[in-house]
Protein backbone atom coordinates (compact mmCIF):
# COMPACT_ATOMS: atom_id res chain seq x y z
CA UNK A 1 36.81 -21.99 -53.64
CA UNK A 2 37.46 -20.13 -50.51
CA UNK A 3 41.73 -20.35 -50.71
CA UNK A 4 42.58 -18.25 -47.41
CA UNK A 5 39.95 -20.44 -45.38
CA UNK A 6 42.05 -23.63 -46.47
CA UNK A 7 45.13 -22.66 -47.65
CA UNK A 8 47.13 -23.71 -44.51
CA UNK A 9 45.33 -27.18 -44.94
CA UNK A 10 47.35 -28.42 -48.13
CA UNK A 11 50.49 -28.64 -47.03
CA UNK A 12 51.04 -32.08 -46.07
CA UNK A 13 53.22 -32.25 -42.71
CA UNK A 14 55.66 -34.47 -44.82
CA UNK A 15 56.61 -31.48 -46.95
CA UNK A 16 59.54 -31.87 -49.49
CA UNK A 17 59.54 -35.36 -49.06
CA UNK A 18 55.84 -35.63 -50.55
CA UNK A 19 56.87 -33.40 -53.79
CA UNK A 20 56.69 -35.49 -57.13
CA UNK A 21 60.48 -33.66 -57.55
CA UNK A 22 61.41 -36.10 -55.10
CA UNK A 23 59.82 -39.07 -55.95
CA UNK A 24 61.34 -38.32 -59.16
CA UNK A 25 64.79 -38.47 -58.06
CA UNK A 26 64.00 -41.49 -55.43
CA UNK A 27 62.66 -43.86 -59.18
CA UNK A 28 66.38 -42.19 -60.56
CA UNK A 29 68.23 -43.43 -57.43
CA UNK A 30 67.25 -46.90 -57.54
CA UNK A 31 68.00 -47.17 -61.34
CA UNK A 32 71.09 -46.45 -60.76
CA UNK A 33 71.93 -48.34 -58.05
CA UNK A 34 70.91 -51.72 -59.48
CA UNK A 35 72.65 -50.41 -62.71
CA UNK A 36 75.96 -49.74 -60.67
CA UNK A 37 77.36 -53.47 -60.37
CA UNK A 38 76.77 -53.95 -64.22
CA UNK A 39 78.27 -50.19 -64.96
CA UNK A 40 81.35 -51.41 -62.61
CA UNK A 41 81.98 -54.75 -64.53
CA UNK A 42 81.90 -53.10 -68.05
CA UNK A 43 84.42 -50.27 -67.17
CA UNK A 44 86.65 -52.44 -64.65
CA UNK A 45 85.98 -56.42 -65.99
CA UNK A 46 87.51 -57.96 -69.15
CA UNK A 47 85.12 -60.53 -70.25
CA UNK A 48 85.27 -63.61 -68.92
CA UNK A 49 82.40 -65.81 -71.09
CA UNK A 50 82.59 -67.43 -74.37
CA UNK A 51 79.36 -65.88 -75.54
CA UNK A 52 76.69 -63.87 -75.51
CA UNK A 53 74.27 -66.01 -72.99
CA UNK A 54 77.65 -65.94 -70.41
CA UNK A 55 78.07 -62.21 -70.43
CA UNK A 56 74.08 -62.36 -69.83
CA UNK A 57 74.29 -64.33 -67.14
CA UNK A 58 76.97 -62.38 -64.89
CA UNK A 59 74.29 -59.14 -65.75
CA UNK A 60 71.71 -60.80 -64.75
CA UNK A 61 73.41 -61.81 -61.23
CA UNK A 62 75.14 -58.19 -60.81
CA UNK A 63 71.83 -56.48 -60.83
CA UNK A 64 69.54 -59.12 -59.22
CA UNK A 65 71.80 -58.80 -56.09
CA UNK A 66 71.39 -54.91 -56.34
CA UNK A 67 67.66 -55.81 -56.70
CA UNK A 68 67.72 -58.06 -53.58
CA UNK A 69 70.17 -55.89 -51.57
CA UNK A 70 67.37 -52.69 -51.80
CA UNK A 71 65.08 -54.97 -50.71
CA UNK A 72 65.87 -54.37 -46.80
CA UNK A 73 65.82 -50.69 -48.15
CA UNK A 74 62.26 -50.72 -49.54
CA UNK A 75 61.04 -52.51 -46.29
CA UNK A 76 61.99 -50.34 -43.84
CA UNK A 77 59.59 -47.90 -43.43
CA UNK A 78 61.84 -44.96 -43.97
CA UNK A 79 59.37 -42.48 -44.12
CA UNK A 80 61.71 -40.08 -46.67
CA UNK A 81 60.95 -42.79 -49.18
CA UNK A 82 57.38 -43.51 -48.79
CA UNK A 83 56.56 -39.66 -48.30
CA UNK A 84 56.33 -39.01 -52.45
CA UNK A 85 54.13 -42.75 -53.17
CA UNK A 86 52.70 -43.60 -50.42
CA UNK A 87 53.65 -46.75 -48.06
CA UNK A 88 51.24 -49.24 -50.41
CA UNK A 89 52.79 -48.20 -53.21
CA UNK A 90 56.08 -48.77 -51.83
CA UNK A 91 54.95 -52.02 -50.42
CA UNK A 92 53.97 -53.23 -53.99
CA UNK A 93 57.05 -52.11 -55.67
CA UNK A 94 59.01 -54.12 -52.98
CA UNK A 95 56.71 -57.05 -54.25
CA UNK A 96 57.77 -56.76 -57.73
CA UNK A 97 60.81 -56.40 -57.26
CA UNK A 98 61.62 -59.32 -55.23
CA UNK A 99 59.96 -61.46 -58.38
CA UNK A 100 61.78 -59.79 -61.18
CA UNK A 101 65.12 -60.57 -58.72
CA UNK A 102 64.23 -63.92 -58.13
CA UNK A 103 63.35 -64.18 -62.39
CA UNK A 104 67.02 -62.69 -62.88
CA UNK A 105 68.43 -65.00 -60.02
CA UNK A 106 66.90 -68.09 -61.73
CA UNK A 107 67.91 -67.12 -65.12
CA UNK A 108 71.60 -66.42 -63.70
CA UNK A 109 72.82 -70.35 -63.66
CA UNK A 110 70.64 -71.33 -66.91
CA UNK A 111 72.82 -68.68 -69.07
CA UNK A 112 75.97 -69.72 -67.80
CA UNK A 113 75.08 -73.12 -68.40
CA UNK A 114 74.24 -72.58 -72.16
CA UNK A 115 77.47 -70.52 -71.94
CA UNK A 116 79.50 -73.55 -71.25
CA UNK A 117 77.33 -76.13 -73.14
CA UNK A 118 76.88 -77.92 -69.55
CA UNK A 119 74.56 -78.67 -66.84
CA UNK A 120 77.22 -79.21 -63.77
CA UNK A 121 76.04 -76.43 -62.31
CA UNK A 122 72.46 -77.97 -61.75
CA UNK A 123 73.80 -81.31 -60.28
CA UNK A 124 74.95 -82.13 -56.72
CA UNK A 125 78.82 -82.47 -56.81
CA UNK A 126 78.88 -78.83 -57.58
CA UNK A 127 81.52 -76.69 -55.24
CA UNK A 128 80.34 -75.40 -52.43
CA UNK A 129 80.74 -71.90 -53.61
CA UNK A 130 78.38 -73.26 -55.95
CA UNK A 131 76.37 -74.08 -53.42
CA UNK A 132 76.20 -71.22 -51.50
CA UNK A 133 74.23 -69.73 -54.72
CA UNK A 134 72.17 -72.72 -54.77
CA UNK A 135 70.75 -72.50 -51.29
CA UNK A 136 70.21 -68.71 -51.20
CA UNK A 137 68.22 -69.03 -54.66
CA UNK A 138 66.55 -71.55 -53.04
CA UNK A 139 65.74 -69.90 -49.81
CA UNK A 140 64.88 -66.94 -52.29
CA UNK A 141 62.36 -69.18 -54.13
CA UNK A 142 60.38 -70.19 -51.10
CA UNK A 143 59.95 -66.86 -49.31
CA UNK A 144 58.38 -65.36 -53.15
CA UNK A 145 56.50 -68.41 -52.57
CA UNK A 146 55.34 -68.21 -49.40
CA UNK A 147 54.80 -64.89 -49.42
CA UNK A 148 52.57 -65.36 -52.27
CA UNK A 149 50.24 -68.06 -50.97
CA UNK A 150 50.57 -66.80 -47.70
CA UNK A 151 46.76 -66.40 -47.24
CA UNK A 152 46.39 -70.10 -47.63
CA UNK A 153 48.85 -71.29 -45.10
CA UNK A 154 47.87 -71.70 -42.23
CA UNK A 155 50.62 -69.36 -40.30
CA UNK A 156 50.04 -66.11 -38.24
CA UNK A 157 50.96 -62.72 -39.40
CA UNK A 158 53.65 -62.69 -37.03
CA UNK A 159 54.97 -65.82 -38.13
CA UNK A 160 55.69 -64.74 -41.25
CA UNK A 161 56.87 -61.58 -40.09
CA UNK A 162 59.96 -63.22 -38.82
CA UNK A 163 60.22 -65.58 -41.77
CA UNK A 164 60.42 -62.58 -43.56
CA UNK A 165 63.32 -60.99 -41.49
CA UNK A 166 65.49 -63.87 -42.13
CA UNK A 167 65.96 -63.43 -46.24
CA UNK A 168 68.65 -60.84 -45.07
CA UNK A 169 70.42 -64.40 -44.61
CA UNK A 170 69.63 -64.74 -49.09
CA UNK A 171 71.78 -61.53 -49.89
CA UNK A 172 74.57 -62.85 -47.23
CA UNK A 173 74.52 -66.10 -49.11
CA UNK A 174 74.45 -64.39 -52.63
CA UNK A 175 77.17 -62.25 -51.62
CA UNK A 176 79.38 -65.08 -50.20
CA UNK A 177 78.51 -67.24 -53.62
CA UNK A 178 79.52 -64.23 -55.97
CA UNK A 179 82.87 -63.15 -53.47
CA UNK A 180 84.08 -66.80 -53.50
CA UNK A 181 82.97 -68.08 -57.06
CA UNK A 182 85.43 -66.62 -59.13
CA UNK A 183 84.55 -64.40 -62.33
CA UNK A 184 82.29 -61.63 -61.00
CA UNK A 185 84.04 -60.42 -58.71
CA UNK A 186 87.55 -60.26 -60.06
CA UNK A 187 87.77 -56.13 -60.44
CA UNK A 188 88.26 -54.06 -57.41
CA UNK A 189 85.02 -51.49 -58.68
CA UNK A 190 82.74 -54.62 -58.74
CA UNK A 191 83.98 -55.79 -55.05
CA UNK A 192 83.19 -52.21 -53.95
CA UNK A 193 79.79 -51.70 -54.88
CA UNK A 194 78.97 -55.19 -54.04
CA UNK A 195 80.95 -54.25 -50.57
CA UNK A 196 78.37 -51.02 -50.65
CA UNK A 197 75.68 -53.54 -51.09
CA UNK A 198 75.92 -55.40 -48.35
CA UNK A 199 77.11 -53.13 -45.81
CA UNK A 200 73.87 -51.20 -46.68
CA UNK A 201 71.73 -54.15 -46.20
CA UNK A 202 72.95 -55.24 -42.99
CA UNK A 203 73.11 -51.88 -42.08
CA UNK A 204 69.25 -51.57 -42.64
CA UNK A 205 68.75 -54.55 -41.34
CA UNK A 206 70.27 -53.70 -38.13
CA UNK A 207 68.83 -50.44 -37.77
CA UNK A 208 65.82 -51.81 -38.28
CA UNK A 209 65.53 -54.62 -35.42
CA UNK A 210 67.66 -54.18 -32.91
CA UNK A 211 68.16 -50.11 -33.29
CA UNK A 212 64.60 -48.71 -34.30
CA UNK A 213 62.59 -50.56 -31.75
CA UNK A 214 64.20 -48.27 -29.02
CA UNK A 215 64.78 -45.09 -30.59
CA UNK A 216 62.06 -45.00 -33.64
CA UNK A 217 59.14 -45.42 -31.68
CA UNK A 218 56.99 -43.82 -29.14
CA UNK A 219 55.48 -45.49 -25.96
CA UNK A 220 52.02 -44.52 -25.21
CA UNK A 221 49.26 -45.38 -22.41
CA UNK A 222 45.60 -46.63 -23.05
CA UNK A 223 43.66 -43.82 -21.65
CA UNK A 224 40.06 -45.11 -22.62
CA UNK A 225 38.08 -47.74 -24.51
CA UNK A 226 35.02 -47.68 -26.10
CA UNK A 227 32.58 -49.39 -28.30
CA UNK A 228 32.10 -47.21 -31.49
CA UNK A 229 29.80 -49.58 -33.09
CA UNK A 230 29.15 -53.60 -33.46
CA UNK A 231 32.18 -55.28 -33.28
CA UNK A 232 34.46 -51.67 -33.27
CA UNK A 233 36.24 -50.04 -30.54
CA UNK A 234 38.10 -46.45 -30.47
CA UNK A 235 40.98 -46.55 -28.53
CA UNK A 236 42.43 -43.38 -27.17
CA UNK A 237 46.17 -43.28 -26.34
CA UNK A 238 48.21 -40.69 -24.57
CA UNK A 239 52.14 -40.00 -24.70
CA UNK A 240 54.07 -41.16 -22.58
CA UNK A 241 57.92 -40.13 -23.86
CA UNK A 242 56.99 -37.86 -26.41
CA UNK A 243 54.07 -37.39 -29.14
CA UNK A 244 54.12 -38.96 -32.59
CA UNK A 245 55.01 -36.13 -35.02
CA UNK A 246 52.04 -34.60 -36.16
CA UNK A 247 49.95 -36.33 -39.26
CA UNK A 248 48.32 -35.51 -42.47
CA UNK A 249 44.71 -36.35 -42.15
CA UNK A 250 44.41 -40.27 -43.86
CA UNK A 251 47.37 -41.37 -42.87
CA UNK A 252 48.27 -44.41 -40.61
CA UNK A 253 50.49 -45.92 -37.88
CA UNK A 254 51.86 -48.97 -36.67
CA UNK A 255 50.44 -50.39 -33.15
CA UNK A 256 52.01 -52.47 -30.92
CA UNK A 257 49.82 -53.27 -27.95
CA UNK A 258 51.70 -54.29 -24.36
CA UNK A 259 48.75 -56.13 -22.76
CA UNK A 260 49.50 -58.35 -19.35
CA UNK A 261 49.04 -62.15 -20.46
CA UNK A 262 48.93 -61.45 -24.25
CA UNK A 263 51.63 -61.74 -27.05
CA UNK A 264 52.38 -58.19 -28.42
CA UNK A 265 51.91 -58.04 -31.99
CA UNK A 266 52.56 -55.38 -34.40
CA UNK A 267 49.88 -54.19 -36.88
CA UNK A 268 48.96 -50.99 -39.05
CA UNK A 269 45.97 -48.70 -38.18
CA UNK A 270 44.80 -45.44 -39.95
CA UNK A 271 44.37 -42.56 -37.13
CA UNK A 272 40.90 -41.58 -37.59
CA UNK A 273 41.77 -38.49 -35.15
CA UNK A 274 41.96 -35.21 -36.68
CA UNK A 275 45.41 -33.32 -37.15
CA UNK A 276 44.31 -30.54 -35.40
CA UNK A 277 43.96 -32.46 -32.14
CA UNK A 278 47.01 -32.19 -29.82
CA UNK A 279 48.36 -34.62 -27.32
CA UNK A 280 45.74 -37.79 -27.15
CA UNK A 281 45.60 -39.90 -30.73
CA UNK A 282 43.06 -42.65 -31.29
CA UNK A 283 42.35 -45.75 -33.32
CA UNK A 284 39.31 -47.04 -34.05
CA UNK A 285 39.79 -51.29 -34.82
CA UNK A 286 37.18 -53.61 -35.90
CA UNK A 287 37.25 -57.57 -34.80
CA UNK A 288 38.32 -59.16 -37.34
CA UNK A 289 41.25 -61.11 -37.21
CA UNK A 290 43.19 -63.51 -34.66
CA UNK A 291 44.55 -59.98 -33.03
CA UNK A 292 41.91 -58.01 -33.41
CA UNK A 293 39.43 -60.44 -32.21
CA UNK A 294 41.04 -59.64 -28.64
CA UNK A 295 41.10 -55.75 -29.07
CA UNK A 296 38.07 -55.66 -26.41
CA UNK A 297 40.22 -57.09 -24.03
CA UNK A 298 42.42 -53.70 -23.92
CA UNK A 299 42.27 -51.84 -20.57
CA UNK A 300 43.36 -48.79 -19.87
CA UNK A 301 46.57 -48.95 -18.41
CA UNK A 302 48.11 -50.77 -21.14
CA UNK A 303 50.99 -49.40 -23.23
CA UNK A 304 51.04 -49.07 -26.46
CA UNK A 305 54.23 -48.25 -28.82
CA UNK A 306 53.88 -46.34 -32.26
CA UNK A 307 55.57 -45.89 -35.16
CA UNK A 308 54.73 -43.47 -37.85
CA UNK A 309 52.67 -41.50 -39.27
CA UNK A 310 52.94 -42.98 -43.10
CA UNK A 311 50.69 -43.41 -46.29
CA UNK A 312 49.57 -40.18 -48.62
CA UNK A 313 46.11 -41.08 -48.46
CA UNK A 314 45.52 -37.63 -47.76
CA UNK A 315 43.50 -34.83 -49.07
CA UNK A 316 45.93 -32.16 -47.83
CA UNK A 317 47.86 -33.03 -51.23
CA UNK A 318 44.83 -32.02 -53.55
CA UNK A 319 43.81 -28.49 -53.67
CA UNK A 320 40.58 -28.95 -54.97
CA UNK A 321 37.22 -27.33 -54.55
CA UNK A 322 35.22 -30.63 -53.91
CA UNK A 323 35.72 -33.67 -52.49
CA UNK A 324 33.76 -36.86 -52.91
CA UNK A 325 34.10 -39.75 -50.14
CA UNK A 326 33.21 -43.06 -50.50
CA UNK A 327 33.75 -46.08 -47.77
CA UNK A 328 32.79 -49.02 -46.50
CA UNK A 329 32.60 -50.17 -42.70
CA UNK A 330 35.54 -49.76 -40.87
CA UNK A 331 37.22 -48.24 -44.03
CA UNK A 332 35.84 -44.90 -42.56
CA UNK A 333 38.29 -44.56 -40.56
CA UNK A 334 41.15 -42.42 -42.76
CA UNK A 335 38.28 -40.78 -44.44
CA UNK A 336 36.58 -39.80 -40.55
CA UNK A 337 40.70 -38.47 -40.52
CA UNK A 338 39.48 -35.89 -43.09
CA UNK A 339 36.35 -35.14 -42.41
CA UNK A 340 37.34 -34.18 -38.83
CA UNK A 341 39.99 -32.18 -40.17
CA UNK A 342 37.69 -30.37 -42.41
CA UNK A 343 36.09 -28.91 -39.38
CA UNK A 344 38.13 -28.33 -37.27
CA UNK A 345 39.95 -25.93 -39.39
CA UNK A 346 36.71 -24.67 -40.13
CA UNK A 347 37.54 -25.22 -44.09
CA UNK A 348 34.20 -24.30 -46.37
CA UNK A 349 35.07 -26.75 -49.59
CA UNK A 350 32.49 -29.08 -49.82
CA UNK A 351 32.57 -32.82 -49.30
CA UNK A 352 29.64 -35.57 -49.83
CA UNK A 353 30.41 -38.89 -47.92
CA UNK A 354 28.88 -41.77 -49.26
CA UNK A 355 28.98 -44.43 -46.15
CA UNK A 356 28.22 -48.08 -47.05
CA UNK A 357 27.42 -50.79 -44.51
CA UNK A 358 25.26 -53.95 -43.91
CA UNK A 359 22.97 -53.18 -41.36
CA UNK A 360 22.47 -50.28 -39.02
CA UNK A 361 24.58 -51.14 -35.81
CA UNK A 362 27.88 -51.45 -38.03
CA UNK A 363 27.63 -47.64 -38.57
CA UNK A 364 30.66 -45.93 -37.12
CA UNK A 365 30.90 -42.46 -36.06
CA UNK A 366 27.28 -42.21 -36.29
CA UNK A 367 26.33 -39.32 -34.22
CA UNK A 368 29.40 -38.06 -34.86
CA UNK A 369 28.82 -37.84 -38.72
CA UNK A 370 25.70 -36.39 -37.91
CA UNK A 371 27.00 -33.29 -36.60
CA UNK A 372 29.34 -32.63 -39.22
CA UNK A 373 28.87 -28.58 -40.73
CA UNK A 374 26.78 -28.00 -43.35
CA UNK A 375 28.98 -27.82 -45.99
CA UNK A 376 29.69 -31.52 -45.56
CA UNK A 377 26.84 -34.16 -46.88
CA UNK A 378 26.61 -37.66 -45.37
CA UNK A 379 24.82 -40.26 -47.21
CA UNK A 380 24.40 -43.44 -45.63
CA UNK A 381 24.09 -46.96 -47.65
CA UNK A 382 22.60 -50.12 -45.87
CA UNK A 383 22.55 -53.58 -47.63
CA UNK A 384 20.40 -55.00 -44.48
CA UNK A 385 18.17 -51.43 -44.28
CA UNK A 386 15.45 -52.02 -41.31
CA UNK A 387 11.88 -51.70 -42.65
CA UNK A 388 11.62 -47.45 -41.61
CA UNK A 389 14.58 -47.00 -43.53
CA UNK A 390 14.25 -43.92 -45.80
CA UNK A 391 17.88 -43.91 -47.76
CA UNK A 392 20.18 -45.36 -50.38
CA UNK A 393 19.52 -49.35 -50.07
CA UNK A 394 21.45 -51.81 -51.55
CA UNK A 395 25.50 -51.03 -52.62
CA UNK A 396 27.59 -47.84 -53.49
CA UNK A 397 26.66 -48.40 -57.17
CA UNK A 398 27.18 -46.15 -60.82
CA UNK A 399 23.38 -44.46 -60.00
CA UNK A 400 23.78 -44.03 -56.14
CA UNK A 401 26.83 -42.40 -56.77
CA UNK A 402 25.26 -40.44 -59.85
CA UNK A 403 22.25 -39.75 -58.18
CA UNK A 404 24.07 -38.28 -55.31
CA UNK A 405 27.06 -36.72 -56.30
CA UNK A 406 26.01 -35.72 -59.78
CA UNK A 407 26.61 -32.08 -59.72
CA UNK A 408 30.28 -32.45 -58.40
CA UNK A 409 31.53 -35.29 -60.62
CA UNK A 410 33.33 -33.05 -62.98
CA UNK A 411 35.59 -31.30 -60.52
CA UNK A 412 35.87 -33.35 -57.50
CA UNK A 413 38.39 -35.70 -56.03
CA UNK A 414 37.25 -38.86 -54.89
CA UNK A 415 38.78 -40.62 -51.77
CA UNK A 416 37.81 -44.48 -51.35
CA UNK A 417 38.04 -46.81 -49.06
CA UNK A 418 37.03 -50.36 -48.06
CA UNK A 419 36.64 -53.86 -48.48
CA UNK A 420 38.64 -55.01 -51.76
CA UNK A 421 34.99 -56.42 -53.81
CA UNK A 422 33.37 -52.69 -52.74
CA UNK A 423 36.64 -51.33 -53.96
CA UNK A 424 37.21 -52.71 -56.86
CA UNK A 425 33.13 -52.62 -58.10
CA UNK A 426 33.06 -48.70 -56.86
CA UNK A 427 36.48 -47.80 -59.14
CA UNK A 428 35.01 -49.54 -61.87
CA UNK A 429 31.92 -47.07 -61.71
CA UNK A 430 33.62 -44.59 -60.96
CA UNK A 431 35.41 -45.12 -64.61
CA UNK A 432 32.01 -45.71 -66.36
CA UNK A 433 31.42 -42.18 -64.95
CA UNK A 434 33.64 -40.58 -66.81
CA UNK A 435 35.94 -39.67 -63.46
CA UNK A 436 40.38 -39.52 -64.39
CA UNK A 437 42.33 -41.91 -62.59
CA UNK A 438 44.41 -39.22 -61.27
CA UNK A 439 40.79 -37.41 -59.21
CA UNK A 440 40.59 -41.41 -57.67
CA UNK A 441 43.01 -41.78 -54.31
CA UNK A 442 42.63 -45.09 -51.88
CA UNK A 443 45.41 -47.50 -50.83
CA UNK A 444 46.08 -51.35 -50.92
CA UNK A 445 47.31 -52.96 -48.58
CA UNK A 446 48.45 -56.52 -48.88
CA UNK A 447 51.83 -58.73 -48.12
């Protein structure tokens, strides 16, 4: 391993915040948070309930408004949160967590109800403090909902986007229901951290649209376009108030496009440039969506704004003598990140990228990957090979990845990334192969 020739390359730009110390204390933080409504009632409450399934009840409501409170947290891209997980992670966790609130929010009314050995709270002659919890468990229940069938609905990204936004309008409700209903809010220390609650969620909230938009994120122009392969174009931006702080090689951004006559839409891309390129940052998009379909259509000219970097889909966390990469199309991208970064800091480890695609044209960075110094091995993998073809054939399977990376399975780290089948079949081989979950890095990304 030659340390002093890469030694400058592991630490990630993110620094303390990436440090499993932190992430540590970030898991702690949220514990207690949700547990600090429940930890308020016991010390400042006298019970209230007849029985058990009462006292359950008001527990379960206490900590599934926490739950749905650090919601606006979790979404909100703070990038001292994300830093130690990574933003899929943290994306997934937010995910879970709004179903185990909504679970503990549904659960809330069915306790008390066995508490009281009645079912008034379920019909429609209830208060309207009742109500208020009714329609913000409702509204509650149809975002979860929607959010999870959102692929089969026929709404745009952006759409939902907004739809999303408004469940800020759920913990209002839930706080108004809880503030005017009586019992669980009786002791001052309860009506202070539920106070702390909401102030902090409308205080995200705020920051987040109407604050951030203006001060969290930096304009740039469209300097160039150009086709990097079928159906994929690099775009390369330059600052116009201000750079982007500096990224870790992997990670990714969020691009707003200004484009005369089109809708500006807001999407993530990985920034295949290297870190140790200054000023001009690119982004290399495939077609393939109702946005991206249109990314031709860019001109130069065109602003762009940016907010980021964030992910830890990075090697620059992994001191490690070898490094195995494996993607698939346009999932090059954060792994191109890498590789550029490899040589530009003239760093001598050795990497082997294993570079799936259909058919010949789809190849990105082709010449590019060419180049690359010796120390770095590019296999290419074509499912449509033309008839002269000479290399792997077929998929990234258990024996191409055998057969090429044999010698290095042992010690290396693997990076992946691609489409979710290639994923998913390559991780499974990559098991069968005898490789630790913790030498395996890629991201997920879904809603």
């Amino acid at each position: 391993m030659t340390s002093a020739t890469h030694s400058q390359g592991t630490l990630p730009v993110n620094g303390k915040w990436s440090s499993r110390c932190w992430g540590i204390s970030l898991v702690c933080l949220y514990i207690a948070i949700v547990a600090a409504p429940l930890i308020a009632a016991l010390i400042h409450e006298p019970s209230t309930f007849r029985s058990f399934w009462g006292e359950l009840g008001k527990g379960l409501a206490l900590a599934g408004f926490a739950i749905l409170a650090l919601q606006a947290v979790l979404n909100a891209r703070f990038r001292i949160l994300e830093a130690p997980f990574g933003y899929d992670v943290v994306t997934r966790f937010h995910r879970s967590m709004a179903l185990v609130g909504l679970g503990m929010l549904i659960a809330h009314p069915i306790c008390l109800a066995l508490d009281m050995g009645s079912l008034f709270l379920f019909t429609l002659d209830t208060s309207w403090r009742i109500n208020l919890g009714k329609a913000g468990l409702l509204l509650l229940l149809l975002a979860v909902l929607f959010a999870m069938f959102f692929h089969y609905v026929r709404v745009n990204y952006q759409t939902w986007r907004v739809m999303h936004k408004g469940m800020i309008a759920v913990v209002a409700l839930g706080f108004a229901h809880a503030w005017f209903a009586g019992a669980d809010l009786n002791a001052f220390g309860v009506q202070a951290v539920f106070v702390i609650l909401l102030a902090g969620a409308l205080g995200v909230f705020v920051y987040r649209n109407a604050v951030h938009p203006w001060v969290g994120r930096y304009r740039y122009t469209v300097e160039d376009i150009e086709e990097a392969a079928r159906d994929v174009y690099t775009l390369t931006l330059k600052p116009d108030n201000g750079a982007m702080p500096s990224h870790d090689a992997g990670q990714f951004a969020f691009v707003t496009l200004k484009r005369p006559g089109r809708r500006s839409e807001e999407h993530p891309f990985t920034i295949p440039s290297s870190p140790a390129e200054r000023g001009r940052v690119r982004f290399t998009i495939k077609r393939s969506g109702d946005f991206t379909n249109t990314i031709a259509d860019t001109k130069p000219g065109d602003l762009a704004y940016l907010e980021g970097p964030l992910g830890r889909f990075s090697l620059v966390h992994h001191d490690v003598p070898y490094f195995l990469f494996i993607a698939g199309g346009v999932g090059i991208t954060p792994i191109m990140s890498m590789l550029r970064y490899l040589r530009d800091t003239q760093d001598q480890r050795r990497g082997l990228l294993l570079y799936a695609n259909n058919a010949e044209p789809g190849i990105v960075f082709r010449e590019e990957l060419a180049a690359l110094p010796r120390n770095i091995s590019v296999v290419h993998v074509l499912k449509e090979p033309p008839e002269t073809w000479e290399g792997e054939t077929g998929f990234v399977t258990q024996e191409v990845i055998r057969r090429n990376a044999g010698d290095m399975l042992d010690r290396c780290h693997v990076f992946l990334c691609g489409p979710p089948p290639m994923m998913d079949a390559v991780l499974e081989s990559l098991a069968n192969l005898g490789i630790e979950p913790d030498r395996i890095h890629f991201e997920r990304f879904s809603l």
